[in-house]
C-alpha atoms as a PDB file:
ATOM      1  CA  UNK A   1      39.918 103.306  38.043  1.00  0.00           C
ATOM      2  CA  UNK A   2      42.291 100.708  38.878  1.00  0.00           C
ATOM      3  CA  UNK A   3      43.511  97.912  36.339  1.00  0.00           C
ATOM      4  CA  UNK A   4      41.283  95.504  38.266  1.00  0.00           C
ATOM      5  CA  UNK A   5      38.142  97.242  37.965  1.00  0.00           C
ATOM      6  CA  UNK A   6      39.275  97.944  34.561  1.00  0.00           C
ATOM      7  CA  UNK A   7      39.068  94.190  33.411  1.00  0.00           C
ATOM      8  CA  UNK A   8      36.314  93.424  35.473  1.00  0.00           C
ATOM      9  CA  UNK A   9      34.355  96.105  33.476  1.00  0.00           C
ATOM     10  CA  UNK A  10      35.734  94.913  30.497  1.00  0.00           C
ATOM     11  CA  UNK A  11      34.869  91.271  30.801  1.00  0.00           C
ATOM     12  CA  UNK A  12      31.371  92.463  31.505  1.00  0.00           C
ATOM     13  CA  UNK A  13      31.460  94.079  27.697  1.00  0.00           C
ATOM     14  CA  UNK A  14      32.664  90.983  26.885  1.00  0.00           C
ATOM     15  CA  UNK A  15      29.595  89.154  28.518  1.00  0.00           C
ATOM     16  CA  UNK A  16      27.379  91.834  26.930  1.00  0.00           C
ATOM     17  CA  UNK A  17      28.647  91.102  23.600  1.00  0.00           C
ATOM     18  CA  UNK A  18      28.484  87.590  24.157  1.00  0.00           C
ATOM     19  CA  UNK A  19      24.973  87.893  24.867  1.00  0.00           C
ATOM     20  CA  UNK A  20      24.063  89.822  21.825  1.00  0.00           C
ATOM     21  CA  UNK A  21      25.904  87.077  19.822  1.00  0.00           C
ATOM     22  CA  UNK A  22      23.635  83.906  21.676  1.00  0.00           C
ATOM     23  CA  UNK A  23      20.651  85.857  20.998  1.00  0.00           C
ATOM     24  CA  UNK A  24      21.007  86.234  17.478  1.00  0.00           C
ATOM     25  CA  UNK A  25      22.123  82.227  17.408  1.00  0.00           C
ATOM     26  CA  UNK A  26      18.848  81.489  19.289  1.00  0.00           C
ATOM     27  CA  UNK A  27      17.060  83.664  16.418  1.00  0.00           C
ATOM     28  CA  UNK A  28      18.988  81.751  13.751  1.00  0.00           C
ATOM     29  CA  UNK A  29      19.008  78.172  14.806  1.00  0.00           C
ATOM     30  CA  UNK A  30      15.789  77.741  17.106  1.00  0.00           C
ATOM     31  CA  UNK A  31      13.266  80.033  14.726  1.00  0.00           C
ATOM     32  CA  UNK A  32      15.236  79.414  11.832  1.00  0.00           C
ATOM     33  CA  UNK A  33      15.601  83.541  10.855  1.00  0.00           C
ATOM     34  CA  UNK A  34      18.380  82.969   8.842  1.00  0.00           C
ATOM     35  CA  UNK A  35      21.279  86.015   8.903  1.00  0.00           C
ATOM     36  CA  UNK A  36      21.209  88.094   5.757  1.00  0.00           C
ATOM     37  CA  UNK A  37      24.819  89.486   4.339  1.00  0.00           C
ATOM     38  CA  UNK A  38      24.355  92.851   6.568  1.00  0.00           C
ATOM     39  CA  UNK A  39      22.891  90.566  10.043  1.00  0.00           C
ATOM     40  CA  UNK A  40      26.705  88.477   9.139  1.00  0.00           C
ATOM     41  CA  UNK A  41      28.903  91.860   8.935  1.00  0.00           C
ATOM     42  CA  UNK A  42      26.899  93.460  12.271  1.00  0.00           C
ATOM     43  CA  UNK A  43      28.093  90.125  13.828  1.00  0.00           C
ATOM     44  CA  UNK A  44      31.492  90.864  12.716  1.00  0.00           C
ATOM     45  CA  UNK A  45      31.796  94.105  13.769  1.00  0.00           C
ATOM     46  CA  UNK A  46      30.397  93.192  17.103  1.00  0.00           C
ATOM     47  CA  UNK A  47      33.285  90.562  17.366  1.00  0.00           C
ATOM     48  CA  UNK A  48      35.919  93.028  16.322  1.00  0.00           C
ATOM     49  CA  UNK A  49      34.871  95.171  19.203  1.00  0.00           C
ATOM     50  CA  UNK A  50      34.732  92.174  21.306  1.00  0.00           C
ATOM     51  CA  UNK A  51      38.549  91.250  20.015  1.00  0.00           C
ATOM     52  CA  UNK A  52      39.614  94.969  21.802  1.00  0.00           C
ATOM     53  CA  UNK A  53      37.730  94.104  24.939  1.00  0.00           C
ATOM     54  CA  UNK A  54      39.215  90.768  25.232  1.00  0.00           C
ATOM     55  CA  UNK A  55      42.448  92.142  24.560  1.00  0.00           C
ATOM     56  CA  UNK A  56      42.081  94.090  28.122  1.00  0.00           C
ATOM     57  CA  UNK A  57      40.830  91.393  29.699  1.00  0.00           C
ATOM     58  CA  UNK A  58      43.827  89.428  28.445  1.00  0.00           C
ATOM     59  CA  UNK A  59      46.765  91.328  28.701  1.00  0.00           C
ATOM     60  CA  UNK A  60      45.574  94.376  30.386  1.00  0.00           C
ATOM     61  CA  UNK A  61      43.990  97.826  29.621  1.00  0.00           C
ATOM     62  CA  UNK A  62      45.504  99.587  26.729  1.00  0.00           C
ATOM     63  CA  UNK A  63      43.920 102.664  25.266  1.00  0.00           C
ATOM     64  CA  UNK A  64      44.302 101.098  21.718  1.00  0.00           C
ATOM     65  CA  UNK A  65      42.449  98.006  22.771  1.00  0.00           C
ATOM     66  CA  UNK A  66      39.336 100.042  23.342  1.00  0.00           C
ATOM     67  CA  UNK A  67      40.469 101.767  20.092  1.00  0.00           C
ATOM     68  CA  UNK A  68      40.274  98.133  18.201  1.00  0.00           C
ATOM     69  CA  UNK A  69      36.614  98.157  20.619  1.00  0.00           C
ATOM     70  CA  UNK A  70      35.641 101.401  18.650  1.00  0.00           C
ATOM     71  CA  UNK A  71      36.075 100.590  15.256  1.00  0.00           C
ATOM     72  CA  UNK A  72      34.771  97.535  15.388  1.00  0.00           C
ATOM     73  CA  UNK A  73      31.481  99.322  17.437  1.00  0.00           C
ATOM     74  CA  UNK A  74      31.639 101.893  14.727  1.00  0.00           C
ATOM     75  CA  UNK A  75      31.986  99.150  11.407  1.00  0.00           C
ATOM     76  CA  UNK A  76      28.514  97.206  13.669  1.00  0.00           C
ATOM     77  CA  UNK A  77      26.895 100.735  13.868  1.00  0.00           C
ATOM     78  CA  UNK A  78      27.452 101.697  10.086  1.00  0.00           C
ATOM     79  CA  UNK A  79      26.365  98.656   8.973  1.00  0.00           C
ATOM     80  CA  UNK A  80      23.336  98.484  11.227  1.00  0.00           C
ATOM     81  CA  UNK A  81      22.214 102.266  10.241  1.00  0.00           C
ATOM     82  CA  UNK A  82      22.285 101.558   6.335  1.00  0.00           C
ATOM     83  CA  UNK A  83      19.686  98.316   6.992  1.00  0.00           C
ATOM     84  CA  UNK A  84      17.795 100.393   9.067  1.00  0.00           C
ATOM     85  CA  UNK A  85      17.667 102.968   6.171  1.00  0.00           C
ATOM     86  CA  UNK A  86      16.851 100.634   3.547  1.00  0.00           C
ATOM     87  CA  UNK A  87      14.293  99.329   5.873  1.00  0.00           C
ATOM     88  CA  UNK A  88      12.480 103.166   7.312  1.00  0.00           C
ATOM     89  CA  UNK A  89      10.692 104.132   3.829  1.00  0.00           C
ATOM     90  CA  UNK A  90       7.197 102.639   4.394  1.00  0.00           C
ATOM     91  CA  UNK A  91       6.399  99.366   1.783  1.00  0.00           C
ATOM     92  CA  UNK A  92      10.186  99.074   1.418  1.00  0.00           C
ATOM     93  CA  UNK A  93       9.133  96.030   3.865  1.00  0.00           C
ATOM     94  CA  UNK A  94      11.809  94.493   6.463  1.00  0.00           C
ATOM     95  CA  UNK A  95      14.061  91.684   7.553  1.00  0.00           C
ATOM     96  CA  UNK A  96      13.291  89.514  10.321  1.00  0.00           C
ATOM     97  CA  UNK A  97      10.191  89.856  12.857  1.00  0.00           C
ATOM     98  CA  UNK A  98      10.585  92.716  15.623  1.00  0.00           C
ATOM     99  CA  UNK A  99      11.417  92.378  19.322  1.00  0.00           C
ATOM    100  CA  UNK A 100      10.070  94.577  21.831  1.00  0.00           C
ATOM    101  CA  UNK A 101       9.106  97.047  19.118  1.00  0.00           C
ATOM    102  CA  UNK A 102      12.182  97.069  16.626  1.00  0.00           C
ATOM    103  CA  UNK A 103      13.710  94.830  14.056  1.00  0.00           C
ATOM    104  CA  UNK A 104      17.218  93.199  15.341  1.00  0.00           C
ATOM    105  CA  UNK A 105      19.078  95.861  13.271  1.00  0.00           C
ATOM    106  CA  UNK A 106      17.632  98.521  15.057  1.00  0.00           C
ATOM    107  CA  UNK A 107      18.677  96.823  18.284  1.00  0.00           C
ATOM    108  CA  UNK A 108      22.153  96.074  16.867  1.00  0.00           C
ATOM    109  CA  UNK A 109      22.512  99.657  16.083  1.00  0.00           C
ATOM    110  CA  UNK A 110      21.922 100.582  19.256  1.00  0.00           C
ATOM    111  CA  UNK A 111      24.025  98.321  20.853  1.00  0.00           C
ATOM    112  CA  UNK A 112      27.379  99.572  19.037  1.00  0.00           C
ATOM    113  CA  UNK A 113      26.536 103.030  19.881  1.00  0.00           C
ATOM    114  CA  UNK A 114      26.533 101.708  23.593  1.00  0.00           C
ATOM    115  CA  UNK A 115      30.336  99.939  22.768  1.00  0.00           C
ATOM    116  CA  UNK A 116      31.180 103.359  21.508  1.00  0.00           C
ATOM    117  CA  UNK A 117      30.139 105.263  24.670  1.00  0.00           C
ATOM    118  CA  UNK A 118      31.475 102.479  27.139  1.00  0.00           C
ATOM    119  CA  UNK A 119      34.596 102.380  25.492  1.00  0.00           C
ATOM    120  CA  UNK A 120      34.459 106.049  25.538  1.00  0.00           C
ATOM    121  CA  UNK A 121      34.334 106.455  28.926  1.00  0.00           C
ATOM    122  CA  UNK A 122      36.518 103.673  30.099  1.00  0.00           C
ATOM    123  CA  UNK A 123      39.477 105.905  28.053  1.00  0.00           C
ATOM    124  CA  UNK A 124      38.684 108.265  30.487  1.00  0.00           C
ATOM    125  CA  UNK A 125      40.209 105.955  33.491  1.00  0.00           C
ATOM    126  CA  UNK A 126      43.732 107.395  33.386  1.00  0.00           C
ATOM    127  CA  UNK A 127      45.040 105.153  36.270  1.00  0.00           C
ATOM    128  CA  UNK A 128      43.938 101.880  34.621  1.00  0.00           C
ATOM    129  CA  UNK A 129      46.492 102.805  32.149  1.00  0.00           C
ATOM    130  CA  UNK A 130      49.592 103.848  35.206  1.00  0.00           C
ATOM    131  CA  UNK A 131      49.724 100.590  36.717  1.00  0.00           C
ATOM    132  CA  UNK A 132      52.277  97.652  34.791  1.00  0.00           C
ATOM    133  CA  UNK A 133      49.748  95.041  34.274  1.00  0.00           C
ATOM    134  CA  UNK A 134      51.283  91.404  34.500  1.00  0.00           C
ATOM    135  CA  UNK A 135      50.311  89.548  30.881  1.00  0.00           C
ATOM    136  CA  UNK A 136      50.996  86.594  32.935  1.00  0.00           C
ATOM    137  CA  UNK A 137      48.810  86.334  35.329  1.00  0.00           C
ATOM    138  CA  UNK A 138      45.991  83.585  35.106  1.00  0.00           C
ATOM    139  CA  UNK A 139      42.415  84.269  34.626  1.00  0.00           C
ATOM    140  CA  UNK A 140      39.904  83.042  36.529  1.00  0.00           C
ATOM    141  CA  UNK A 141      36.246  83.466  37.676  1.00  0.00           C
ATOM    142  CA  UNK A 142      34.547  86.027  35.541  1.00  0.00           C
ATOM    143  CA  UNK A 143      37.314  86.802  33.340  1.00  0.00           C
ATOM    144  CA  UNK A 144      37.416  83.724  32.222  1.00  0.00           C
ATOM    145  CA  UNK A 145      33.902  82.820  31.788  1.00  0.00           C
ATOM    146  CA  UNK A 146      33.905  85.950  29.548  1.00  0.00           C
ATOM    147  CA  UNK A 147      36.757  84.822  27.218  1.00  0.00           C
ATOM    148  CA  UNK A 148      35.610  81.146  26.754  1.00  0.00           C
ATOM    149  CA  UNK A 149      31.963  82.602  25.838  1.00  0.00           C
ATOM    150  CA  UNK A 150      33.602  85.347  23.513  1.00  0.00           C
ATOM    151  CA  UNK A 151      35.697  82.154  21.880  1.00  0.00           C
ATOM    152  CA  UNK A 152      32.921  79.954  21.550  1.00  0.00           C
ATOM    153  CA  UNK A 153      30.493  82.657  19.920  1.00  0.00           C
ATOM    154  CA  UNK A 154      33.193  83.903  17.634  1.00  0.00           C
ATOM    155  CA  UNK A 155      33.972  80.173  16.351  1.00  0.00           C
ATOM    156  CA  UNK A 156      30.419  79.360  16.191  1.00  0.00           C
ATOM    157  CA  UNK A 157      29.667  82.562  14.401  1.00  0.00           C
ATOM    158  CA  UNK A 158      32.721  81.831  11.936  1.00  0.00           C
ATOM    159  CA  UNK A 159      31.335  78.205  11.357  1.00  0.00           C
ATOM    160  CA  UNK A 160      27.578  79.475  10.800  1.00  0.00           C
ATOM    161  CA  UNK A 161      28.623  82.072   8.037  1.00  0.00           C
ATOM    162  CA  UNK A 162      30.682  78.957   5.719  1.00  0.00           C
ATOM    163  CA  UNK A 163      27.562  76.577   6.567  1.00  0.00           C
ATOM    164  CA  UNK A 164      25.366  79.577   5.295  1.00  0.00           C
ATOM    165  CA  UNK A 165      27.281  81.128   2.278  1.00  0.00           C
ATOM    166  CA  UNK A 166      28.973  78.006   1.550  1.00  0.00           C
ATOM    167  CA  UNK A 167      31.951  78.939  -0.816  1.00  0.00           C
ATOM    168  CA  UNK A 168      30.668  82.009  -2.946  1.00  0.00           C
ATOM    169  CA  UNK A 169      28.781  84.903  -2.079  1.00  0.00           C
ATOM    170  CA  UNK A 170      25.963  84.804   0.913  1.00  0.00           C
ATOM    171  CA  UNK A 171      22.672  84.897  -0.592  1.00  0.00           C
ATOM    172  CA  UNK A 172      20.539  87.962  -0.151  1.00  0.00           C
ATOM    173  CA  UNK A 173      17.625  86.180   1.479  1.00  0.00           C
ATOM    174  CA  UNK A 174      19.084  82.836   3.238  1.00  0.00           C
ATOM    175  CA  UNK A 175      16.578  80.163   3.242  1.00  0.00           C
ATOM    176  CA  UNK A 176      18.724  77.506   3.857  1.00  0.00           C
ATOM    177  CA  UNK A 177      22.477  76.774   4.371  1.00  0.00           C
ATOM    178  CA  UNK A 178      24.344  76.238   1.429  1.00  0.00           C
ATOM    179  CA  UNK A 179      27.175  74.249   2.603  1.00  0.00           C
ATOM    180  CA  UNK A 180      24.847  71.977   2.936  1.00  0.00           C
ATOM    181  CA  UNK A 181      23.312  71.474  -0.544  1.00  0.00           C
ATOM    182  CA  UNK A 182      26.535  72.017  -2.268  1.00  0.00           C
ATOM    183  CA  UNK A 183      26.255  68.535  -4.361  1.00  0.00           C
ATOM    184  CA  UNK A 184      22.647  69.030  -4.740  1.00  0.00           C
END
């Protein structure tokens, strides 16, 4: 796989990330489902991985890039498995409404595993690793349109968490944002 391919893949991630990140703002600010503590660190861990696939797309394909990609994927996965677990015993009730026939946690779950695999298998590209990649070159097109996105979503994310949890602890259930009602 050449060092071309190699970012172009990687931006994709990037994208893919990106879109996991907008869908869980739609779910928090246009149906008001809220992010509890775990929903916040998932997000986190999803934007640590992102952080190793932007590095790639940045200043070229390194194999400890996709190992910053893993960890994060793996800290996302961890976190996702032990809501799903406090979640699976029957009247332990849930967190959020179900799409397409599991619970965003589920989903999230799933989602790092794929990180994990992708990242995985892009390792296994020796010659994107061969080839001097230039840290100056420009990006452009998709690239780019991945990057700005990942920025955007990470800011907004960071933003959304001190609106939510204010300056203490995030509240178990979030019913409103506490930044907010701080002088209240």
């Amino acid at each position: 796989m050449s060092p071309e391919l190699s970012k172009l893949l990687n931006a994709l991630g990037l994208i893919a990330i990106g879109a996991v990140l907008t869908m869980a703002f739609i779910d928090q600010v246009w149906f008001g489902e809220l992010p509890c503590p775990l929903c916040i660190l998932q997000r986190a861990g999803l934007i640590a991985a992102g952080c190793g696939l932007m590095l790639n797309v940045v200043f070229g394909p390194k194999p400890s890039h996709y190992g910053i990609a893993i960890i994060g994927a793996v800290a996302s996965a961890a976190i996702s498995m032990r809501q799903v677990l406090q979640h699976i015993v029957p009247g332990t009730g849930f967190y959020g409404p179900p799409v397409w026939g599991m619970h965003l946690y589920t989903w999230a779950f799933l989602f790092a595993v794929a990180i994990v695999i992708g990242s995985g298998l892009m390792l296994l590209g020796d010659r994107q690793f061969s080839q001097m990649q230039s840290a100056s070159g420009r990006l452009k097109g998709l690239p780019l349109i991945a990057l700005l996105l990942f920025l955007v979503l990470t800011l907004a994310n960071i933003f959304s968490t001190v609106a939510l949890c204010g300056t203490g602890l995030c509240p178990e259930e979030p019913v409103d944002y506490e930044l907010f009602h701080m002088n209240d």
